[in-house]
C-alpha atoms as a PDB file:
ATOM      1  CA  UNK A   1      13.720  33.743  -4.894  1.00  0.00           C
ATOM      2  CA  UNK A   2      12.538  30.920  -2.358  1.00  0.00           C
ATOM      3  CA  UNK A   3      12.074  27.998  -4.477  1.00  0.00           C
ATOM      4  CA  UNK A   4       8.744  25.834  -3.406  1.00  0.00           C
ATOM      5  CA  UNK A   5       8.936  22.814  -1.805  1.00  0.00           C
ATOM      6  CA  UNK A   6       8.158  19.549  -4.338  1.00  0.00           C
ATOM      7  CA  UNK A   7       5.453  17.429  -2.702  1.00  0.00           C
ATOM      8  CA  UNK A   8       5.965  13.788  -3.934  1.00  0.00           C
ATOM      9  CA  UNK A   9       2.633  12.459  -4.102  1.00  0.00           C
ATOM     10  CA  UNK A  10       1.753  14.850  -6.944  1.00  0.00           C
ATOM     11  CA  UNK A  11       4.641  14.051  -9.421  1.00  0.00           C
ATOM     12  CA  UNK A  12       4.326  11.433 -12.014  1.00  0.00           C
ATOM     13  CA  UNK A  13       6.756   8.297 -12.659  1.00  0.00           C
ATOM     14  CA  UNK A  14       7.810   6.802 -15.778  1.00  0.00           C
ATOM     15  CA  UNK A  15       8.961   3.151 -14.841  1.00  0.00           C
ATOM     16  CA  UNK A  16      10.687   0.802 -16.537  1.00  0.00           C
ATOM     17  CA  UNK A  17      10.663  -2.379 -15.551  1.00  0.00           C
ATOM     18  CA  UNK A  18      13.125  -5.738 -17.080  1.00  0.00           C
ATOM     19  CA  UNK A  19      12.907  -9.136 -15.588  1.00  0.00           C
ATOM     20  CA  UNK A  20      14.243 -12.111 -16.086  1.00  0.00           C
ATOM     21  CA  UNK A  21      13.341 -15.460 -14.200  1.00  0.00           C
ATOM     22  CA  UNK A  22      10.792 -19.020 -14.507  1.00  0.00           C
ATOM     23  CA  UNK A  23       7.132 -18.267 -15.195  1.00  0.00           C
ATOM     24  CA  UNK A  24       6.581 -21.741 -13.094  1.00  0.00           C
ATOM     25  CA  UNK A  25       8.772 -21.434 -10.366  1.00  0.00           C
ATOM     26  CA  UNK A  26       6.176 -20.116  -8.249  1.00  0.00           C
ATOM     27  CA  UNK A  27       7.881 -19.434  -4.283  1.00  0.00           C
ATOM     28  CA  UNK A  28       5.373 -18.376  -1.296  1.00  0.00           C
ATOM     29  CA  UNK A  29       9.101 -17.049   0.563  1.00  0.00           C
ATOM     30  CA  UNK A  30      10.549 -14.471  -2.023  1.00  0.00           C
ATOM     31  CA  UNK A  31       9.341 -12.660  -5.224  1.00  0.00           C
ATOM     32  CA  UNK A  32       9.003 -14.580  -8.040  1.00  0.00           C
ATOM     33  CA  UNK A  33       8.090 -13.678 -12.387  1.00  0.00           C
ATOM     34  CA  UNK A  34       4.264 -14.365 -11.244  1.00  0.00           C
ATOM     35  CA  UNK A  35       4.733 -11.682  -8.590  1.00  0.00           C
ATOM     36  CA  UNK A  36       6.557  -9.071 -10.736  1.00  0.00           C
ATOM     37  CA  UNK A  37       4.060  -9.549 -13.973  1.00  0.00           C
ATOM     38  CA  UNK A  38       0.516  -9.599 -12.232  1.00  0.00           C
ATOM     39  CA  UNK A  39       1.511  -6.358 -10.190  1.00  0.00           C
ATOM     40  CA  UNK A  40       2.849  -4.800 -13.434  1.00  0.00           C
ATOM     41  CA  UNK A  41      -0.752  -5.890 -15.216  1.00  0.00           C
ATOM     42  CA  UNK A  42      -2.749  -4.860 -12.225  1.00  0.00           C
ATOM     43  CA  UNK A  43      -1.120  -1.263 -12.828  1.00  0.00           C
ATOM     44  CA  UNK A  44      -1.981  -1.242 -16.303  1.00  0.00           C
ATOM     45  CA  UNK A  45       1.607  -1.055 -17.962  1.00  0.00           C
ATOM     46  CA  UNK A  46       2.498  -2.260 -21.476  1.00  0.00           C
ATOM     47  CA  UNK A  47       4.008  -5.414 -20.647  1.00  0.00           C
ATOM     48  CA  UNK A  48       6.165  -7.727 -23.546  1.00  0.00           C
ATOM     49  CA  UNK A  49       7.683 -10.908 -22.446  1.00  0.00           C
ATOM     50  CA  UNK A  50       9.700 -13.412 -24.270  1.00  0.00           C
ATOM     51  CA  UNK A  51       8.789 -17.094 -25.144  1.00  0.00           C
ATOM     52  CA  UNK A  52      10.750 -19.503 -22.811  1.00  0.00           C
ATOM     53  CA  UNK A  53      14.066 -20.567 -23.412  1.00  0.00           C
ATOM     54  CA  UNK A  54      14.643 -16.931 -25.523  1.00  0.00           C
ATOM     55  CA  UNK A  55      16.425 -14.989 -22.373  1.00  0.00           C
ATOM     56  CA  UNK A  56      19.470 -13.384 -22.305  1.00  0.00           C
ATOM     57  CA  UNK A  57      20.195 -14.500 -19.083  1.00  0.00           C
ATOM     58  CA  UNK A  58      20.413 -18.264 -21.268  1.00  0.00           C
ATOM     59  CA  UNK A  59      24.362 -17.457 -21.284  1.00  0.00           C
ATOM     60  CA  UNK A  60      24.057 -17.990 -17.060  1.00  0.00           C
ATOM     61  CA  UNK A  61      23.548 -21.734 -17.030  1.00  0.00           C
ATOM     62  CA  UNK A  62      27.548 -22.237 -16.876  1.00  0.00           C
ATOM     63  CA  UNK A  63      30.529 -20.496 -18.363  1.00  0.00           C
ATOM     64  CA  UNK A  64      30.924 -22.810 -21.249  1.00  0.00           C
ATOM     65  CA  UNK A  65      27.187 -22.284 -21.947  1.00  0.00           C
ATOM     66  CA  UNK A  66      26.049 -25.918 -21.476  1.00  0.00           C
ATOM     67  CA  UNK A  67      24.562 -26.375 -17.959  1.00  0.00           C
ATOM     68  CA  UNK A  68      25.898 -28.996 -15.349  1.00  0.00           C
ATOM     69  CA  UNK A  69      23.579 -32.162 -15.071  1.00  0.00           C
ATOM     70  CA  UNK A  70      21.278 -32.245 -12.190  1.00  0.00           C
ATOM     71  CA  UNK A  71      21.550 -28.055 -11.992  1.00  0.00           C
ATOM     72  CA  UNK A  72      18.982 -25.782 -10.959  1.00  0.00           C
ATOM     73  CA  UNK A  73      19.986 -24.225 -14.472  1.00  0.00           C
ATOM     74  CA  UNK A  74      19.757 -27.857 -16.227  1.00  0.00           C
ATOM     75  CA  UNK A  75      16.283 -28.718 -14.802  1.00  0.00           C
ATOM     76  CA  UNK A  76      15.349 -24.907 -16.236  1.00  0.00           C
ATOM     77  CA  UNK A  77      17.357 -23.869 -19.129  1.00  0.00           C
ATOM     78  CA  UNK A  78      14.338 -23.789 -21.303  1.00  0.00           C
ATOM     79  CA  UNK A  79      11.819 -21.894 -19.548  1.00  0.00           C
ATOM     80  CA  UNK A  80      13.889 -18.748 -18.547  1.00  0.00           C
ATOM     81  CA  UNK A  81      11.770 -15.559 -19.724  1.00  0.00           C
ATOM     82  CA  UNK A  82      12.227 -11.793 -20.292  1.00  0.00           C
ATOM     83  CA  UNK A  83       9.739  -9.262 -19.064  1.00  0.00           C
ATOM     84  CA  UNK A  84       9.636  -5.404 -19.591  1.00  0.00           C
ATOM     85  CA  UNK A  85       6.696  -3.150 -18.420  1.00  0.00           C
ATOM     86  CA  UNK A  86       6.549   0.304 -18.876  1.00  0.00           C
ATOM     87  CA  UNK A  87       4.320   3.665 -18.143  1.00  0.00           C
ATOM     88  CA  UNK A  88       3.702   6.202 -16.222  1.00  0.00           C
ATOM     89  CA  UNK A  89       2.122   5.534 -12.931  1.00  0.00           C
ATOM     90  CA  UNK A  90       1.373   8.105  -9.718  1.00  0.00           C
ATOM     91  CA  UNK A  91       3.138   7.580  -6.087  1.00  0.00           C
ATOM     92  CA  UNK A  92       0.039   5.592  -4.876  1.00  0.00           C
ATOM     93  CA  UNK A  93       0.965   3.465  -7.701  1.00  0.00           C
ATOM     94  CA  UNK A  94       4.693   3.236  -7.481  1.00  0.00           C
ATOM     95  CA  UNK A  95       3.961   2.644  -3.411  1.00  0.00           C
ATOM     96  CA  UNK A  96       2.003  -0.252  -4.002  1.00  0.00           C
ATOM     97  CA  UNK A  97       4.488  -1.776  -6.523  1.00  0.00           C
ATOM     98  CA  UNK A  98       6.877  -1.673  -3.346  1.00  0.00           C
ATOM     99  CA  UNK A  99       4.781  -3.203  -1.060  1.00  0.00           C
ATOM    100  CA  UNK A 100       3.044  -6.048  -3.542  1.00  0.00           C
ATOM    101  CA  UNK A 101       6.445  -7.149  -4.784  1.00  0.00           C
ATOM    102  CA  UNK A 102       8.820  -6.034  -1.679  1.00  0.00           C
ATOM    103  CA  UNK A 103      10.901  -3.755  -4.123  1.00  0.00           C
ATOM    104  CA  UNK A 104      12.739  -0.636  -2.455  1.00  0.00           C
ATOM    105  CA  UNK A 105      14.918   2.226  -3.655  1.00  0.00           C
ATOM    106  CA  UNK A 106      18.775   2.292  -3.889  1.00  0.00           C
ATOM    107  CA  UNK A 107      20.305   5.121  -2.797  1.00  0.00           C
ATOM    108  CA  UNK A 108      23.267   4.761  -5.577  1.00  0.00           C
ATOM    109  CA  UNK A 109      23.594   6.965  -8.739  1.00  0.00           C
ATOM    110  CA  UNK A 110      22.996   5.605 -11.733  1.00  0.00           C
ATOM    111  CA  UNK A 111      23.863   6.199 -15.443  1.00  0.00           C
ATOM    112  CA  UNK A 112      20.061   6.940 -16.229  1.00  0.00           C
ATOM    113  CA  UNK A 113      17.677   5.747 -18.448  1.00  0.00           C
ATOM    114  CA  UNK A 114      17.347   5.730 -22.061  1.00  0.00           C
ATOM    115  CA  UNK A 115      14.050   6.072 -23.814  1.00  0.00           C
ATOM    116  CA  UNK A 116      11.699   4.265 -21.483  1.00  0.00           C
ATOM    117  CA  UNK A 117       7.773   5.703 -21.188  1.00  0.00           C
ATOM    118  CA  UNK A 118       8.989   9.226 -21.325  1.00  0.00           C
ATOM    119  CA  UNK A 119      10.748   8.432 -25.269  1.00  0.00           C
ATOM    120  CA  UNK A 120      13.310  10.952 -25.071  1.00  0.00           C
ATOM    121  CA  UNK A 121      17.539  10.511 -24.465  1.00  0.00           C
ATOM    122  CA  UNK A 122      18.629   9.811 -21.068  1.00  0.00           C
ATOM    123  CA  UNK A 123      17.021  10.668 -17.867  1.00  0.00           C
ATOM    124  CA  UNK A 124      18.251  10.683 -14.272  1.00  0.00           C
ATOM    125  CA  UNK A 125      16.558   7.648 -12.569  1.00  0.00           C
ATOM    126  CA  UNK A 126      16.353   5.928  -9.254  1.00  0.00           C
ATOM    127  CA  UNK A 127      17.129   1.923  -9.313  1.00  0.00           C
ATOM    128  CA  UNK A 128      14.794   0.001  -7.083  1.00  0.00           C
ATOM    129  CA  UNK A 129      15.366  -3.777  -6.129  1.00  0.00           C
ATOM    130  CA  UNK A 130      13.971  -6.784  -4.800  1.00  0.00           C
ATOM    131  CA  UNK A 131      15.823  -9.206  -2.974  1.00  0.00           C
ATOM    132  CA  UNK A 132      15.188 -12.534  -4.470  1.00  0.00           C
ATOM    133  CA  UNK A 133      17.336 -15.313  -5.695  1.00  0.00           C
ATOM    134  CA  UNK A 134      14.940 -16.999  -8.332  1.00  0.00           C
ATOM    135  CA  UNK A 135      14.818 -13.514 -10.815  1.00  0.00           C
ATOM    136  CA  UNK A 136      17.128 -11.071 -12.107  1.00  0.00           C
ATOM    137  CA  UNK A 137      15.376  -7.563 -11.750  1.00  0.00           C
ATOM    138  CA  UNK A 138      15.854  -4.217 -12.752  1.00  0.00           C
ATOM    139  CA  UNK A 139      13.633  -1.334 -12.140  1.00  0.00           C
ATOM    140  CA  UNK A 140      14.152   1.570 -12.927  1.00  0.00           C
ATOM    141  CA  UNK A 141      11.854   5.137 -12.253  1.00  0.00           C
ATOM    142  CA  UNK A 142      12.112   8.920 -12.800  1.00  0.00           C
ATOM    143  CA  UNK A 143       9.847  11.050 -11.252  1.00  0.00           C
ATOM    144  CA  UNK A 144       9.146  14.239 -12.968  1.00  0.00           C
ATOM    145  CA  UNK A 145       6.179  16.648 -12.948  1.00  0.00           C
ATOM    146  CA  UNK A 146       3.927  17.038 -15.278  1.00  0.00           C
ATOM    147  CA  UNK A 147       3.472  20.172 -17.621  1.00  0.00           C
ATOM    148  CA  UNK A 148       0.363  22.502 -16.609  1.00  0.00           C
ATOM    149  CA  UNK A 149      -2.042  24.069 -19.029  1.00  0.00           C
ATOM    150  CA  UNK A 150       0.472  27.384 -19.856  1.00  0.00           C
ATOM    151  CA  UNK A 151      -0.671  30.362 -18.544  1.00  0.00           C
ATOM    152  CA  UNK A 152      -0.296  33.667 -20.175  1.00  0.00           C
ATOM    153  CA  UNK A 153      -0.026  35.125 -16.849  1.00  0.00           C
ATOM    154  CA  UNK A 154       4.104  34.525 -17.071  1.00  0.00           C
ATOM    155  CA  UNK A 155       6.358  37.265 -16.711  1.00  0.00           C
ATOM    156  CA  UNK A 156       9.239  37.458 -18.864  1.00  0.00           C
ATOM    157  CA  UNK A 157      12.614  37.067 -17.028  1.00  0.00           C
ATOM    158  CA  UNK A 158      14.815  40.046 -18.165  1.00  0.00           C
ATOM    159  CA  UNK A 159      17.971  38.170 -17.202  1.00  0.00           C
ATOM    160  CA  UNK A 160      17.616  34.584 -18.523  1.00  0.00           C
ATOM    161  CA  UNK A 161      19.544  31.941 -16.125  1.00  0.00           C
ATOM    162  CA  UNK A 162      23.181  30.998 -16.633  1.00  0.00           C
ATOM    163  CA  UNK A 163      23.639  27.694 -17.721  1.00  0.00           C
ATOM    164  CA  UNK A 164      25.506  27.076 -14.294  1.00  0.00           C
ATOM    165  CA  UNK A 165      22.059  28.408 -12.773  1.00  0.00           C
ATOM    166  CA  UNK A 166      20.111  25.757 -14.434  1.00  0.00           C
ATOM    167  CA  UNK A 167      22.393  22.689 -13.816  1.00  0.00           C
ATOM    168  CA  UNK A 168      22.296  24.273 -10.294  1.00  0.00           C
ATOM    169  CA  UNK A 169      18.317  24.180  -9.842  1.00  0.00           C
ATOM    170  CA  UNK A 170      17.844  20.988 -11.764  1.00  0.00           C
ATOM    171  CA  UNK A 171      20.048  19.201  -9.241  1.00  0.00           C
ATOM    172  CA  UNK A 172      18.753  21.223  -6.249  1.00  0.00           C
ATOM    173  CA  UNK A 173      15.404  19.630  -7.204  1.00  0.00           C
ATOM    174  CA  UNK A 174      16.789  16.350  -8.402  1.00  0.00           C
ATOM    175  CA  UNK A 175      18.404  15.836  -4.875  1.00  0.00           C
ATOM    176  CA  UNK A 176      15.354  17.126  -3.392  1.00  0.00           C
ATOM    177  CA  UNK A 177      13.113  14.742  -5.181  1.00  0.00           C
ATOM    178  CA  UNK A 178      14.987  11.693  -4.992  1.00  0.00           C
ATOM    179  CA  UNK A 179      15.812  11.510  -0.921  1.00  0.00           C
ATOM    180  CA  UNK A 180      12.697  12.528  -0.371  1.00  0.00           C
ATOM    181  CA  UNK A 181      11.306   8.957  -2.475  1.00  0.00           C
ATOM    182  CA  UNK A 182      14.129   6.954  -0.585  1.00  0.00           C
ATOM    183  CA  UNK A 183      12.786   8.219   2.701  1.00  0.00           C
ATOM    184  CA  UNK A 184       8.905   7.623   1.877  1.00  0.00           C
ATOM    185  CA  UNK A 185       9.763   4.199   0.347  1.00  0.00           C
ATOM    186  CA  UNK A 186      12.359   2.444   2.275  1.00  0.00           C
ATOM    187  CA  UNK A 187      16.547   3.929   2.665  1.00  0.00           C
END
């Protein structure tokens, strides 16, 4: 059975977004919070953020924990934030969250992601990245399509699929899916 060929632009994304960095350390060279937040708003994702000074990135000041005078970290300390935005968003989307905030895909496997938008155990993801020095990103998304209106024109399978069969498909299509997102949006 020839298996059809996944077309991209018609899957869904869940994305999960965490950020860490200075809500007034605004740079015109490299992507800063500002950046990262408006295009998350503009794409209509639940967004929570942390008052300043309430990071966990606070421990990155110095070793000991108390920044060195005259630091970048000293000057700073207290207005270090955490963002997360989440949803579901379409390729156009997910494209434009590239280009607005120069993020790309890694081609690296990753341990997955737990919960996020889709709310259920770990699922495969692909890590994207920005390169910037003045936040600490992670973002992670999982394409997957979504479930059609069920027809009661299925046919029942006489043989059910091993569970070798499955694991086989699923990563047939995994693989499939995720080069095929690296080579639209930047490896």
């Amino acid at each position: 059975m020839k298996q059809k060929k996944i077309d991209i632009k018609n899957l869904k994304y869940s994305i999960l977004v965490s950020l860490s960095g200075i809500p007034d350390n605004i740079s015109y060279s490299e992507t800063d919070y500002k950046d990262v937040k408006n295009a998350c708003s503009e794409m209509g994702l639940n967004i929570d953020e942390t008052e300043p000074g309430e990071s966990e990135y606070d421990y990155l000041a110095t070793e000991s924990g108390e920044p060195e005078d005259g630091s970048f970290w000293d000057e700073w300390k207290d207005n270090v934030c955490d963002l997360t935005a989440s949803g579901i968003i379409n390729f156009d989307q997910l494209e434009e969250l590239c280009h607005s905030i120069g993020c790309f895909p890694e081609d690296c496997e990753t341990m997955g992601t737990l919960g996020g938008p889709l709310s259920f155990g770990i699922v495969r993801d692909i890590s994207f990245r920005c390169e910037s020095s003045i936040i600490i990103e992670s973002i992670r998304v999982t394409p997957f399509e979504e479930e059609k209106e069920p027809s009661n024109e299925k046919q029942l399978d006489l043989y059910p699929p091993t569970e070798e069969e499955i694991e086989r498909s699923n990563n047939i299509k995994w693989n499939e899916v995720k080069d095929a997102v690296l080579l639209k949006l930047g490896v």
